[in-house]
Protein backbone atom coordinates (compact mmCIF):
# COMPACT_ATOMS: atom_id res chain seq x y z
CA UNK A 1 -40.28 1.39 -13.39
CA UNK A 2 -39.83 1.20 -9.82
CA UNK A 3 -37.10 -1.92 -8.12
CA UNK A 4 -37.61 -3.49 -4.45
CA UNK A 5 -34.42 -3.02 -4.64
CA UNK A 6 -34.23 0.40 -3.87
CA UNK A 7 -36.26 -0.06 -0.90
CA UNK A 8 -33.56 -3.11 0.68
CA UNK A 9 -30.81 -0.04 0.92
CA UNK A 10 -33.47 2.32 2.49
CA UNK A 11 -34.76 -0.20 4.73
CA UNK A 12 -31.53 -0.82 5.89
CA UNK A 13 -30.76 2.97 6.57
CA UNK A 14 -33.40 3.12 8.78
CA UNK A 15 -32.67 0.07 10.27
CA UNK A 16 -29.29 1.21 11.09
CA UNK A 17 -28.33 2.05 14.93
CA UNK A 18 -27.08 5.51 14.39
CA UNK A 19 -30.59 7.87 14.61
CA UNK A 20 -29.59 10.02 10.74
CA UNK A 21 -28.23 8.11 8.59
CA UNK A 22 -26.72 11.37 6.87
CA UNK A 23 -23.82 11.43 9.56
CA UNK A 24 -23.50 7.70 9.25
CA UNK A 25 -22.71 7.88 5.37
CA UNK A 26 -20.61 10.97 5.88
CA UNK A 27 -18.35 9.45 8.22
CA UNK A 28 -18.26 6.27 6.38
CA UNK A 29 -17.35 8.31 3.11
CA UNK A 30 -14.70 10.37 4.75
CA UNK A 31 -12.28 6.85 5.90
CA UNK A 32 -11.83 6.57 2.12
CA UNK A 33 -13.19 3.82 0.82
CA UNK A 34 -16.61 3.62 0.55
CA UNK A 35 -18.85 1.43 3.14
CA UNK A 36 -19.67 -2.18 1.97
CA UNK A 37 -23.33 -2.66 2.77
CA UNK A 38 -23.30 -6.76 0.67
CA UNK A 39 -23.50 -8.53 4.23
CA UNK A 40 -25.84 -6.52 5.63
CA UNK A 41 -28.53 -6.14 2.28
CA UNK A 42 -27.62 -10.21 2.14
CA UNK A 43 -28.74 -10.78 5.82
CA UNK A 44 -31.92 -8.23 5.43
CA UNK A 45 -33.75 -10.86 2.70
CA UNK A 46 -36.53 -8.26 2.11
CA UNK A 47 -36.18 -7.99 -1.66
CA UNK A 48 -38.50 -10.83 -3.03
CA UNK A 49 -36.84 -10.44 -6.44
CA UNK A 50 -33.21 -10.90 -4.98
CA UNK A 51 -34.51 -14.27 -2.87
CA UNK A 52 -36.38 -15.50 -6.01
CA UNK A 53 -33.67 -15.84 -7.96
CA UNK A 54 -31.05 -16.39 -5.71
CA UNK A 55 -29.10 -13.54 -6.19
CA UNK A 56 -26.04 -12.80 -3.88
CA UNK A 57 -24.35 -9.40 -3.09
CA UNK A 58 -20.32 -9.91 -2.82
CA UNK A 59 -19.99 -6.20 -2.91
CA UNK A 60 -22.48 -3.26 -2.55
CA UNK A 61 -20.87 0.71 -2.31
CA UNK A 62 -21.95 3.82 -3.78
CA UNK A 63 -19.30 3.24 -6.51
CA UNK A 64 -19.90 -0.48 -7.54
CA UNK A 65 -22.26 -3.37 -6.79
CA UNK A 66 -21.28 -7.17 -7.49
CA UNK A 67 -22.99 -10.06 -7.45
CA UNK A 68 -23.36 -13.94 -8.47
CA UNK A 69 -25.81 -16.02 -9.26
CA UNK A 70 -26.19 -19.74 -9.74
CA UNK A 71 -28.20 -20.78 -12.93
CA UNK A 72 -31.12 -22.84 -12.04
CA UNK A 73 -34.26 -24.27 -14.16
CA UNK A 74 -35.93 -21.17 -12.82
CA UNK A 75 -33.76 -18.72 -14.82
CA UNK A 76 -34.16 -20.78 -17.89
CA UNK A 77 -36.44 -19.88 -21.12
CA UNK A 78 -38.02 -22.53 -23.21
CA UNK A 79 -34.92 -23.19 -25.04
CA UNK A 80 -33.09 -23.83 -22.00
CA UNK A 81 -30.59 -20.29 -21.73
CA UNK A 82 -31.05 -18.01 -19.11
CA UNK A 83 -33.97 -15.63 -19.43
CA UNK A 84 -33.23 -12.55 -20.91
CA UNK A 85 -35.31 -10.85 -18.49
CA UNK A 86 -33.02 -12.53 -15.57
CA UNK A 87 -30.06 -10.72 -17.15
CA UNK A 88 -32.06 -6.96 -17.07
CA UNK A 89 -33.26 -7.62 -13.72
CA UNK A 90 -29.58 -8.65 -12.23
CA UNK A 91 -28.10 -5.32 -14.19
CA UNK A 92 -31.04 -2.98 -12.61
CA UNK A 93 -30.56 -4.50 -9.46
CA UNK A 94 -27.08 -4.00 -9.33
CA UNK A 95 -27.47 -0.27 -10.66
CA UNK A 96 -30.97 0.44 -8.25
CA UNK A 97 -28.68 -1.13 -5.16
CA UNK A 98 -25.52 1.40 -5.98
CA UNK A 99 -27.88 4.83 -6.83
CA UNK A 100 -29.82 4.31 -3.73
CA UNK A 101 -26.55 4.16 -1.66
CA UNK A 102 -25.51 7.11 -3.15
CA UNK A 103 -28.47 9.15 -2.55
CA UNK A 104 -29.81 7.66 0.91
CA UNK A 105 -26.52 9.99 2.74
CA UNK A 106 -28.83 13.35 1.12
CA UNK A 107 -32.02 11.71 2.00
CA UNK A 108 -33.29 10.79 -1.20
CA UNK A 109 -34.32 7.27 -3.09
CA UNK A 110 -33.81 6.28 -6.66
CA UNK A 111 -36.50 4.58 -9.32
CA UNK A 112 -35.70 3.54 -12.36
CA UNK A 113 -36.59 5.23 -15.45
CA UNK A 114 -35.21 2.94 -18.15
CA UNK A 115 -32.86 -0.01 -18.38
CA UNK A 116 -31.54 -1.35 -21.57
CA UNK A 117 -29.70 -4.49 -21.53
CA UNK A 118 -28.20 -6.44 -24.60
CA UNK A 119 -27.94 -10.38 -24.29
CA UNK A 120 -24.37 -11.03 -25.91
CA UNK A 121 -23.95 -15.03 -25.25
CA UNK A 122 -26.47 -17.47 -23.94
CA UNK A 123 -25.72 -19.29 -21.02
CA UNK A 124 -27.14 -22.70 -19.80
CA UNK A 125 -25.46 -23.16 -16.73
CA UNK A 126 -23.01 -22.54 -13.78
CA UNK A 127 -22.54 -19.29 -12.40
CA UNK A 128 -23.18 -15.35 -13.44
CA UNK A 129 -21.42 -13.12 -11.72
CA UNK A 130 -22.02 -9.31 -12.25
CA UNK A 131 -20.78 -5.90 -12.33
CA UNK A 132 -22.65 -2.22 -12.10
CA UNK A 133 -20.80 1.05 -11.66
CA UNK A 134 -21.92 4.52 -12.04
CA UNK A 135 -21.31 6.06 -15.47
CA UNK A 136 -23.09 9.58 -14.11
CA UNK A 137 -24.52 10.64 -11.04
CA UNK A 138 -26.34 14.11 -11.36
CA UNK A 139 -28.33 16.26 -8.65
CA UNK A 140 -31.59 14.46 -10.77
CA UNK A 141 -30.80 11.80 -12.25
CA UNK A 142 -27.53 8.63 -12.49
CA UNK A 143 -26.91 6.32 -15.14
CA UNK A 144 -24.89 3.27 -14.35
CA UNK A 145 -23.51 0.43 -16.19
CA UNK A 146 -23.99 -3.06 -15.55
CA UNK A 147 -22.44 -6.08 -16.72
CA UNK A 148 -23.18 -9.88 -16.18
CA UNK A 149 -20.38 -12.81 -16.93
CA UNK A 150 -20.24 -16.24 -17.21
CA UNK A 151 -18.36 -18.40 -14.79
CA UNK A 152 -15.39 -18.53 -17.72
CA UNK A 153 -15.33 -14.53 -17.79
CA UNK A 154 -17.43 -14.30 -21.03
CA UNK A 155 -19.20 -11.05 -21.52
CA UNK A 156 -22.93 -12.46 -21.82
CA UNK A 157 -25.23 -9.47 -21.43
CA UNK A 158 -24.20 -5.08 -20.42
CA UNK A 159 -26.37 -3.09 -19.86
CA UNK A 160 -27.16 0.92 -18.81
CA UNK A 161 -30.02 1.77 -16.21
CA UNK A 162 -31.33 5.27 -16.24
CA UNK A 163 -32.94 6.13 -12.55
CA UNK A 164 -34.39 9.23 -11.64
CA UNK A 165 -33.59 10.66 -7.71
CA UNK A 166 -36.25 11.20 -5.36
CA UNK A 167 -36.88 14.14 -3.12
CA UNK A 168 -37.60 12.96 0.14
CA UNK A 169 -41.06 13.89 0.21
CA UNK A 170 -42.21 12.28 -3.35
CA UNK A 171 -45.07 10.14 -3.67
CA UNK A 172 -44.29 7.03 -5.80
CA UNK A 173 -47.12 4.46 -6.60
CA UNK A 174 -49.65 5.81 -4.02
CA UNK A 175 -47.10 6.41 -1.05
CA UNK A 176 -43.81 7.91 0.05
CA UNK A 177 -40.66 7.13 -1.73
CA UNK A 178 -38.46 5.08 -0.21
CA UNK A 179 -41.41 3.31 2.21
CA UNK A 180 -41.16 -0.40 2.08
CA UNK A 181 -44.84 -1.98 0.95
């Protein structure tokens, strides 16, 4: 289960000034806290997924990824709550986004393996805003956590995304990891 997303940090790395982005993320590691790449994913727009839905990144590290989201018909199921499928894609976003940062700095991508969110309170309108940090982050694999809340802080859906890192030379889907298309 691959996610554009993954491909919006990557495309970005290679987008950046600085020739390897290895000694980029090093040095940006090494001042502490870790780079914010929101504004810059935000102002990229290649993720059709992200633009679809109208998804916004207020924060985007290797540790944690936020974002919001105002509720629109287009979110909305038949009975008029947000999609349940809006609330898994916003949670493997979130978790694709913050495993890709972390692993672009070795050269590697992420792709999701599994992602299972649980809908906790249906929501009609106003905003989501959401949460995903990493719960593990091995040499193979990460698991991170997501969690999306209504505009009163109401837990409405958490969920845990299971990706799988890439070696820079894997083939996913017919052509290199990590190669926008």
């Amino acid at each position: 289960m691959s996610h554009p997303a993954v491909l919006e940090a990557a495309v970005f790395a290679a987008r950046h000034p600085l020739r390897d982005e290895r000694v980029y993320y090093a040095a940006a590691m090494t001042e502490g806290e870790p780079e914010d790449f929101a504004a810059a994913l935000n102002d990229a727009a290649i993720d059709g997924w992200i633009g679809a839905m109208g998804l916004r990144l207020i924060r985007a590290t290797r540790d944690e990824v936020e974002a919001e989201l105002d509720i629109g018909p287009q979110h909305r199921q038949a009975y008029g709550i947000v999609h349940g499928g809006v609330h898994a894609g916003i949670v493997e976003t979130l978790a694709s986004i913050g495993a890709a940062l972390h692993a672009l700095p070795n050269g590697r991508s992420v792709v999701g393996l599994e992602n299972h969110t649980s809908f906790l309170r249906a929501v009609r309108s106003g905003r989501l805003r959401a949460t995903a940090r990493p719960l593990d982050r091995g040499r193979r694999t990460q698991v991170w956590e997501g969690s999306v809340y209504d505009e009163e802080g109401r837990l409405c859906a958490s969920g845990r995304v299971r990706l799988l890192v890439l070696e820079p030379d894997a083939m996913l889907a017919g052509q290199r990891a990590g190669t926008p298309g």
